[in-house]
Protein backbone atom coordinates (compact mmCIF):
# COMPACT_ATOMS: atom_id res chain seq x y z
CA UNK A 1 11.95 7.70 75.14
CA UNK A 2 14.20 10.04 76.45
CA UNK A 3 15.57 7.55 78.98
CA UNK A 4 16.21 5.29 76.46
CA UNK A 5 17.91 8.12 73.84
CA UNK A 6 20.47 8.54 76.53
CA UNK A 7 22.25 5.03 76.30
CA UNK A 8 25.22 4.20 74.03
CA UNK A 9 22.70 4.96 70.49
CA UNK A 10 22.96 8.30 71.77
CA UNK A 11 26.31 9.08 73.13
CA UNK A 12 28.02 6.25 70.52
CA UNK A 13 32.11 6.45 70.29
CA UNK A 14 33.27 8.14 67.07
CA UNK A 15 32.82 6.47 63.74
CA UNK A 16 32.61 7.59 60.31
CA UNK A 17 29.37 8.71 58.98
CA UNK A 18 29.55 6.24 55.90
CA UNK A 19 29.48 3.32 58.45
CA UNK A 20 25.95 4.32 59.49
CA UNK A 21 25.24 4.96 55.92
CA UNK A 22 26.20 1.54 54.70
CA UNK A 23 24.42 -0.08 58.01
CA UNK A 24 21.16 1.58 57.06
CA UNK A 25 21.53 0.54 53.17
CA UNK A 26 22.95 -3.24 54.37
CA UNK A 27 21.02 -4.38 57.45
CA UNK A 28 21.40 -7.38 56.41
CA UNK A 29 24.71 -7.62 55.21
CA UNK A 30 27.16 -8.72 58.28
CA UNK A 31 30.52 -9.73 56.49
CA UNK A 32 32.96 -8.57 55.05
CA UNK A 33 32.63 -8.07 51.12
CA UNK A 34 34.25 -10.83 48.69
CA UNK A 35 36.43 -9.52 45.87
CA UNK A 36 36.33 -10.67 42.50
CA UNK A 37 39.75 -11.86 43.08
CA UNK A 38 39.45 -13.69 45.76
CA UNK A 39 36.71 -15.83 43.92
CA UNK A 40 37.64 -19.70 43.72
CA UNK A 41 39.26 -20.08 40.42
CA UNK A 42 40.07 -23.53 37.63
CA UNK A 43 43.67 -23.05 38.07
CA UNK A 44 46.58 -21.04 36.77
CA UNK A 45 45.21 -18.31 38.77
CA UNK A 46 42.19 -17.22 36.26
CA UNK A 47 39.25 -16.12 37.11
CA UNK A 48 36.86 -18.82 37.69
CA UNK A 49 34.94 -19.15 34.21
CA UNK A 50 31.76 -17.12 34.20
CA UNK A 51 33.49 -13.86 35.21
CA UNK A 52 32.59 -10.93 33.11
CA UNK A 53 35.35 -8.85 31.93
CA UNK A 54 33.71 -5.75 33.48
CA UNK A 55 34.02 -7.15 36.59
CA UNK A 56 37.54 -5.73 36.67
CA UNK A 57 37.41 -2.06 38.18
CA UNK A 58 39.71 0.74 38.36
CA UNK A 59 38.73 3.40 39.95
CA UNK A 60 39.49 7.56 38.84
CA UNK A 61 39.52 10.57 41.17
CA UNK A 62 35.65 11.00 40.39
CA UNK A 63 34.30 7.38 39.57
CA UNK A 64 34.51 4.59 42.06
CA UNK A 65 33.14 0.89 40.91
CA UNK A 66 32.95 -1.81 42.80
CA UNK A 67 31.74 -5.67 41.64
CA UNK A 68 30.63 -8.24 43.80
CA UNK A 69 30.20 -11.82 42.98
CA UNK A 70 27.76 -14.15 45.19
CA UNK A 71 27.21 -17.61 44.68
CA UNK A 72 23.48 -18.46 43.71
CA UNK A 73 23.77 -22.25 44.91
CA UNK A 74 24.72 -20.50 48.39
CA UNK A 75 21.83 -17.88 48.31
CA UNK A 76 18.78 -19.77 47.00
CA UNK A 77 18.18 -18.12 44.02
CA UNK A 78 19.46 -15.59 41.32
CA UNK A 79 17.88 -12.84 42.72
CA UNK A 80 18.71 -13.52 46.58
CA UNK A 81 22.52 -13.34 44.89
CA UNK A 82 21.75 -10.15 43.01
CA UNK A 83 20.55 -8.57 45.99
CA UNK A 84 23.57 -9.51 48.56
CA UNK A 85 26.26 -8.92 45.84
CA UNK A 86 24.84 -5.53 45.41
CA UNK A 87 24.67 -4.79 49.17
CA UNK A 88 28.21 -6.35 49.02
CA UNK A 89 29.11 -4.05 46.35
CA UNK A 90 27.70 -0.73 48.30
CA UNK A 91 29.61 -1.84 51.29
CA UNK A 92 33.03 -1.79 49.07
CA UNK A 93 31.88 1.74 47.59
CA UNK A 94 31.46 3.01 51.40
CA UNK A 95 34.82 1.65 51.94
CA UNK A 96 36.18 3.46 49.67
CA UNK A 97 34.72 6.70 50.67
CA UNK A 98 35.46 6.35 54.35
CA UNK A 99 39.19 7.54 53.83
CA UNK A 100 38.03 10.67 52.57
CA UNK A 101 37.30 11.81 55.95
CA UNK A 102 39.49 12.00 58.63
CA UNK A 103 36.87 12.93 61.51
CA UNK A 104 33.14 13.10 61.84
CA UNK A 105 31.08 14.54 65.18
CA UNK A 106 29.20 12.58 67.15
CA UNK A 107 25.35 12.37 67.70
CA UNK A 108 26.55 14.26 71.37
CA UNK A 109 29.15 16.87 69.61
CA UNK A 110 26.15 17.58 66.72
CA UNK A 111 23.64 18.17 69.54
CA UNK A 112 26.23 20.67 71.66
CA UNK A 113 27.10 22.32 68.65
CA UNK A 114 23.43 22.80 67.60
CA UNK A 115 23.27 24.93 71.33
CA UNK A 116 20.86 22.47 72.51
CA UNK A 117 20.27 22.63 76.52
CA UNK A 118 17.53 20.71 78.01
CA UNK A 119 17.11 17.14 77.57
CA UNK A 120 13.51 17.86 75.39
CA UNK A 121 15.34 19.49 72.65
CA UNK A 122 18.34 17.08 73.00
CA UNK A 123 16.01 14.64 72.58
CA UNK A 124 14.00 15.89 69.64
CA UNK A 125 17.94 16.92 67.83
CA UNK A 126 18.85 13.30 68.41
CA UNK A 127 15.63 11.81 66.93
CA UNK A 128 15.71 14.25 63.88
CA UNK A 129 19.47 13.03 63.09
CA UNK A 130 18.86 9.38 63.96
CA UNK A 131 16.10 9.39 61.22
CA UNK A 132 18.68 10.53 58.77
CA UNK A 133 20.93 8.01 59.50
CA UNK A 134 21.08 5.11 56.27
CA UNK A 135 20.06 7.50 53.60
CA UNK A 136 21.49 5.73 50.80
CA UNK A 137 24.30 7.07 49.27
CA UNK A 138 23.31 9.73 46.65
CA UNK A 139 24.54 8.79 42.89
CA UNK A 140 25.16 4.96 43.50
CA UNK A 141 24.56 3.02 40.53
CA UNK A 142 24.11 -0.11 39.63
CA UNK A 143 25.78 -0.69 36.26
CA UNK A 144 25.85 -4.30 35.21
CA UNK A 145 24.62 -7.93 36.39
CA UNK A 146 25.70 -11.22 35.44
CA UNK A 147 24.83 -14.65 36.27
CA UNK A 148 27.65 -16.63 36.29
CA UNK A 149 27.11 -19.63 33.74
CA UNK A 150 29.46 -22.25 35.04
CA UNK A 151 30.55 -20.58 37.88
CA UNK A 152 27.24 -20.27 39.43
CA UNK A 153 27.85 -16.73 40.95
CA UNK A 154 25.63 -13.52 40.82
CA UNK A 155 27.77 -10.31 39.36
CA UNK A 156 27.20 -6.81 40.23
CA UNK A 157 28.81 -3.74 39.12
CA UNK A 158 27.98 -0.78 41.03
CA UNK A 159 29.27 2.70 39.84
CA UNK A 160 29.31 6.36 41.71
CA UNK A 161 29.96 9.57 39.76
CA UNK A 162 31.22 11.80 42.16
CA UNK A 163 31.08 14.46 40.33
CA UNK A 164 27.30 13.84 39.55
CA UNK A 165 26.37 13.10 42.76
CA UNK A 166 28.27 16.36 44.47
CA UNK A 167 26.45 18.44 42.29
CA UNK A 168 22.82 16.24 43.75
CA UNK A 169 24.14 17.12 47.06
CA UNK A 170 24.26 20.57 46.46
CA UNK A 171 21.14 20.85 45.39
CA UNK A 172 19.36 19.15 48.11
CA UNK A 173 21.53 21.23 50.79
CA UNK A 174 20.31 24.46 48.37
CA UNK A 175 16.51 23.00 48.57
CA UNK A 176 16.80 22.24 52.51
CA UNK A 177 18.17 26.01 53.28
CA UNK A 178 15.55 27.55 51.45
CA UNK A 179 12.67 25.23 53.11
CA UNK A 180 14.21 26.14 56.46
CA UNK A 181 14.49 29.85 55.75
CA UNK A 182 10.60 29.47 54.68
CA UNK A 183 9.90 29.59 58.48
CA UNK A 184 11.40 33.25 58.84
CA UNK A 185 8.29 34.50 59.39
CA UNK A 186 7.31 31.95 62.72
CA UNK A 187 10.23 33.89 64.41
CA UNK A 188 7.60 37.13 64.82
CA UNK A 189 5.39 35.18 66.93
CA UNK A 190 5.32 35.50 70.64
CA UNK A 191 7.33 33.00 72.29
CA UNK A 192 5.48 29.54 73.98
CA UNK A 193 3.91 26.75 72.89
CA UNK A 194 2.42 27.88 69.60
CA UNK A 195 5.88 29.12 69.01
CA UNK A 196 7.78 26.14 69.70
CA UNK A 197 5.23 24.06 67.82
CA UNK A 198 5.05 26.23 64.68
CA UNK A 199 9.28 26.23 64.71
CA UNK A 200 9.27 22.40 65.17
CA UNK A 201 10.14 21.25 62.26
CA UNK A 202 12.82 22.87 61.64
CA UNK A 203 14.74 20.59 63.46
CA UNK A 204 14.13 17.51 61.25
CA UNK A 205 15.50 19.73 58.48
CA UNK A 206 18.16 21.21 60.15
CA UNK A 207 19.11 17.30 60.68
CA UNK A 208 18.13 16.53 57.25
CA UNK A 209 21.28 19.33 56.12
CA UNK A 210 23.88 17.96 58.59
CA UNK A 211 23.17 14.88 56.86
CA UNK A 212 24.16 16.11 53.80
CA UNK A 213 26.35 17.99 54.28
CA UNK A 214 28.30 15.07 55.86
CA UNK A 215 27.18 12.76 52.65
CA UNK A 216 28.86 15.92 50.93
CA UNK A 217 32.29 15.64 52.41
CA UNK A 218 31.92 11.87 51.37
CA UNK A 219 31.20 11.97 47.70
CA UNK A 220 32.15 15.74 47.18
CA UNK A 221 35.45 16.07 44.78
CA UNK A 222 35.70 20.03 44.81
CA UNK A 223 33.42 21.12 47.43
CA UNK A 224 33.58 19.37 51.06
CA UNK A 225 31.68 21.91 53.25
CA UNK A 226 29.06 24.54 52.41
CA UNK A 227 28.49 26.26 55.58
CA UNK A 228 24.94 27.07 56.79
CA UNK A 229 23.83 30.75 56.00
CA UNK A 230 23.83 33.51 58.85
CA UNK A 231 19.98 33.94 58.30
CA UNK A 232 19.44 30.15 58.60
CA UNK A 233 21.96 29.11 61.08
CA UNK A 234 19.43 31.84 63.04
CA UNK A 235 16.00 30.31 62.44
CA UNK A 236 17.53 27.10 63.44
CA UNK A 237 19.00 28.31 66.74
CA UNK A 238 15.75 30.19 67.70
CA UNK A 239 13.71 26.69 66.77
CA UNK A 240 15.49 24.85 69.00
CA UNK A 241 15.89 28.03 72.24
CA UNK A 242 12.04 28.12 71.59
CA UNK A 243 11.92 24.64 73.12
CA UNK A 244 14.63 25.25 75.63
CA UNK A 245 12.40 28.30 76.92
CA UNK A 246 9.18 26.89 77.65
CA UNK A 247 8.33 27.47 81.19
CA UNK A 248 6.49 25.08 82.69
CA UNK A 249 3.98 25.13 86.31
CA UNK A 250 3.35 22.19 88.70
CA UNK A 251 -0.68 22.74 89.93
CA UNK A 252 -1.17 20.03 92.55
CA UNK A 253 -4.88 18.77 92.76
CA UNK A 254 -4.51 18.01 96.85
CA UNK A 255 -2.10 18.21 99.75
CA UNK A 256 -0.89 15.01 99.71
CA UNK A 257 -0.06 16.44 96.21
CA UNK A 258 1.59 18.95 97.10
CA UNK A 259 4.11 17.25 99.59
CA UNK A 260 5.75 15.97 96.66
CA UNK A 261 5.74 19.13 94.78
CA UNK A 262 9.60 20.48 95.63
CA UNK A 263 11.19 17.08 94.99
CA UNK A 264 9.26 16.62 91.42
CA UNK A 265 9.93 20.64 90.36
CA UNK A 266 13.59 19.55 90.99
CA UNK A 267 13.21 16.43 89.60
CA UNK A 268 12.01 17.39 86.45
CA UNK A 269 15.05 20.58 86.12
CA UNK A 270 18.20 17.92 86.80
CA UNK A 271 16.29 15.00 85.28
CA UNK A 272 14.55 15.85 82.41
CA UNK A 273 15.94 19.28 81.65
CA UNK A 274 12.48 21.40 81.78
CA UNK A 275 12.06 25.05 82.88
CA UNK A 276 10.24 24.81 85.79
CA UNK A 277 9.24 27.81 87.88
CA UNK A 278 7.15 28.66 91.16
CA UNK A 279 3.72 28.05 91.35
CA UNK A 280 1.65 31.21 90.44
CA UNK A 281 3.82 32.57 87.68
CA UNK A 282 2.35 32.40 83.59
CA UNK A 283 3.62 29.40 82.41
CA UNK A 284 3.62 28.08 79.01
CA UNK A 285 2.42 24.27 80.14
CA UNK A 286 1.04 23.67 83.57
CA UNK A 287 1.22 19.99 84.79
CA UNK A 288 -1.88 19.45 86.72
CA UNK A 289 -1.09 16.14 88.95
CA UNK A 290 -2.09 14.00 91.46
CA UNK A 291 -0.40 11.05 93.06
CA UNK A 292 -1.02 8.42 95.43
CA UNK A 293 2.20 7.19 97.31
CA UNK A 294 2.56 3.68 99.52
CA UNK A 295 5.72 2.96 100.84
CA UNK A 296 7.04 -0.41 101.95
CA UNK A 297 9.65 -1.67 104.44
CA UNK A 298 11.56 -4.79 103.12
CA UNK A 299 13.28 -6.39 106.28
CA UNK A 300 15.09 -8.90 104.31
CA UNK A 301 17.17 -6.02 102.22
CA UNK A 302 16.61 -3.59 104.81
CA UNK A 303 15.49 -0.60 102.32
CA UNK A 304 12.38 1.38 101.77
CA UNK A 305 10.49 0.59 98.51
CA UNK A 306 7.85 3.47 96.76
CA UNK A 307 5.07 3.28 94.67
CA UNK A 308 3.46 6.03 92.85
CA UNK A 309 0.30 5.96 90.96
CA UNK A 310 0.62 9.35 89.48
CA UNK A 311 -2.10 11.06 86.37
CA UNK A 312 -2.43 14.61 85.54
CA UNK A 313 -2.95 16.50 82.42
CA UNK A 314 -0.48 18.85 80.50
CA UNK A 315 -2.52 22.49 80.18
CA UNK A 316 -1.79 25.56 77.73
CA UNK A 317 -1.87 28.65 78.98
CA UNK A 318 -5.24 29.04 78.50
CA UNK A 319 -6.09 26.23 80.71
CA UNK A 320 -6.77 24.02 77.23
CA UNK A 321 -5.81 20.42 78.21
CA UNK A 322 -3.47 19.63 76.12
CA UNK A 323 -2.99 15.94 77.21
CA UNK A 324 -3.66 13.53 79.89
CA UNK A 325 -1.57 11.11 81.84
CA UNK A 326 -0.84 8.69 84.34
CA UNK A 327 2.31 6.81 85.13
CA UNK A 328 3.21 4.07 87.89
CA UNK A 329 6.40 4.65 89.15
CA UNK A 330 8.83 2.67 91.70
CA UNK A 331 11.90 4.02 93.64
CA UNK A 332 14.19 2.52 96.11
CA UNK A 333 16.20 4.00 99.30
CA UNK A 334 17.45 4.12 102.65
CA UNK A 335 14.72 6.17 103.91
CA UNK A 336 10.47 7.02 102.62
CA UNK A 337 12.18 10.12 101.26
CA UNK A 338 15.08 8.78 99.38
CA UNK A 339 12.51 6.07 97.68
CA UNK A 340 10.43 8.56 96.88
CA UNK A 341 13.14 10.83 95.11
CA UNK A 342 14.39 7.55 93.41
CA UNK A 343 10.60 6.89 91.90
CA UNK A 344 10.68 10.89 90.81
CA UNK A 345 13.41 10.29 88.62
CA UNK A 346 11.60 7.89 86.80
CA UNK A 347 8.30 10.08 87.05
CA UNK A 348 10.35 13.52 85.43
CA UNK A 349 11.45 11.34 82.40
CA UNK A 350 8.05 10.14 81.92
CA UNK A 351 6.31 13.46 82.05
CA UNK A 352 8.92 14.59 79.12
CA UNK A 353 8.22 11.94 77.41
CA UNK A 354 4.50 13.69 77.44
CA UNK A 355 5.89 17.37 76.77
CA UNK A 356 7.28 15.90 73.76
CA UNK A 357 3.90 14.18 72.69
CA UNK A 358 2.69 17.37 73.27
CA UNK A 359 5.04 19.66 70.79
CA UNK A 360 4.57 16.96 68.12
CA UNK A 361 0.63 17.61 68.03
CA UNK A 362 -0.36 19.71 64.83
């Protein structure tokens, strides 16, 4: 998972937030929208017959309207039209809003500015805003419809009231700050595990808020920003250091276990971002392992190749097994040891892949 969260999805160039918006709204929708006016007409430059008159928008400073016409002989059916001239139609509305914002942080500058450090809150900040991405837009409406009768096209008027739909978004930033601030009282507990579990979700609704308030600087006439409370900004920041502090113990079963030890403890810190810390010392999670290495010399490309057959279980710090394991793993490299650090790479991401399992349990 994390692996994967690190390629372009996660570090994407800079785009507006209403493109996202519009892609999760119009999956389906992959050209460019077809004005009213650039319908085929009977001559002398009319509208082709079968045009409603509402069809013609003009938008004010708080309504925007946009109408869409599809041709039903093209789609299939009347309601495959109605349903890609009113994607059609959203994609003009988010068109339209996209020039009211000049600049919008990515995914990456979200996560730094959220303080996140290791790659298992990165991770879980990156997931948590990802799933927020495609809300539809809040106060779209869908005024009017139309089936063309000679012109054979599908019409749809769609409609947002800015004004009505800041005043939405304000309310569901209000709702999401109070929900958050709800977990005030998870901040007295001792930090660890239960800690970071108990604070967890706090992080899909401190996503849930960015979302807004970016949907707010979209639709929002009088108010673009409404900055996150002291109190809350807090609970959020000590949510997301209570997964950056976990501290974490390797327990080898064996010796041949333990040879690997250093390289995986150091491993898992550049790798995967995890607190990991001498043998012997409390730990929140202690990753009981064992592995069985065989290494291979491959004249032909004159390398080493690894394999790793590696299981375990992830333990509180009561000794509770928390979760059980076991990964294959392969590595490449000049030498047995640089194989066997290239197949720990792949091992560390795995095994926070599992921490993560691990904080989402109830």
């Amino acid at each position: 998972m994390i692996s994967v969260l690190r390629r372009e999805r996660g570090f994407m160039q800079n785009r507006l937030a209403l493109a996202t918006v519009a892609a999760g709204m119009l999956a389906s929708c992959a050209t460019s929208p077809v004005s009213v006016d650039q319908l085929p007409d009977v001559g002398g430059g009319s509208l082709f017959v079968g045009v409603p008159d509402w069809c013609q928008v003009t938008d004010t400073e708080t309504v925007l309207a946009a109408c869409e016409g599809v041709s039903i002989r093209v789609s299939g059916s009347q309601a495959a039209a109605r349903e890609e001239a009113l994607e059609k139609a959203y994609t003009s509305i988010a068109r339209k809003l996209e020039s009211n914002v000049t600049s919008v942080q990515t995914v990456r500058q979200r996560m730094e500015s959220l303080g996140a450090r290791t790659s298992i809150s990165r991770t879980v900040i990156e997931e948590a805003i990802i799933d927020v991405e495609g809300v539809p837009i809040t106060g779209l409406q869908e005024t009017n419809t139309a089936a063309g009768d000679v012109a054979s096209y599908f019409y749809v008027r769609v409609e947002l009231d800015r004004v009505a739909a800041e005043s939405e978004v304000l309310s569901k930033i209000a709702a999401t700050d109070a929900e958050i601030n709800s977990y005030q009282s998870f901040l007295a507990r001792p930090g660890g595990l239960d800690r970071a579990r108990a604070l967890y979700p706090v992080i899909g609704l401190a996503a849930r808020r960015d979302g807004l308030d970016r949907e707010l600087a979209l639709v929002g006439v009088d108010t673009k920003r409404v900055p996150m409370a002291a109190r809350t900004a807090d609970i959020r920041r000590q949510a997301i250091a209570s997964i950056d502090g976990l501290r974490f113990v390797l327990e080898p079963i064996d010796r041949a276990s333990l040879a690997i030890g250093t390289d995986l403890a150091n491993a898992l810190r550049e790798r995967a971002g995890l607190n990991v810390q001498s043998t012997g010392r409390s730990a929140d999670v202690t990753i009981v392992y064992t592995v069985r290495e065989s290494f291979q010399y491959e004249e032909g490309a004159r390398i080493f190749s690894a394999r790793a057959d590696v299981s375990g279980s992830l333990r509180d710090a009561s000794g509770r097994v928390l979760s059980g394991f076991n990964h294959d793993a392969k590595g490449f490299g000049g030498s047995r040891i640089d194989a066997r650090r290239s197949y720990q790479t792949e091992l560390a991401e795995a095994v926070a892949d599992d921490v993560l399992a691990v904080l989402l349990q109830p």
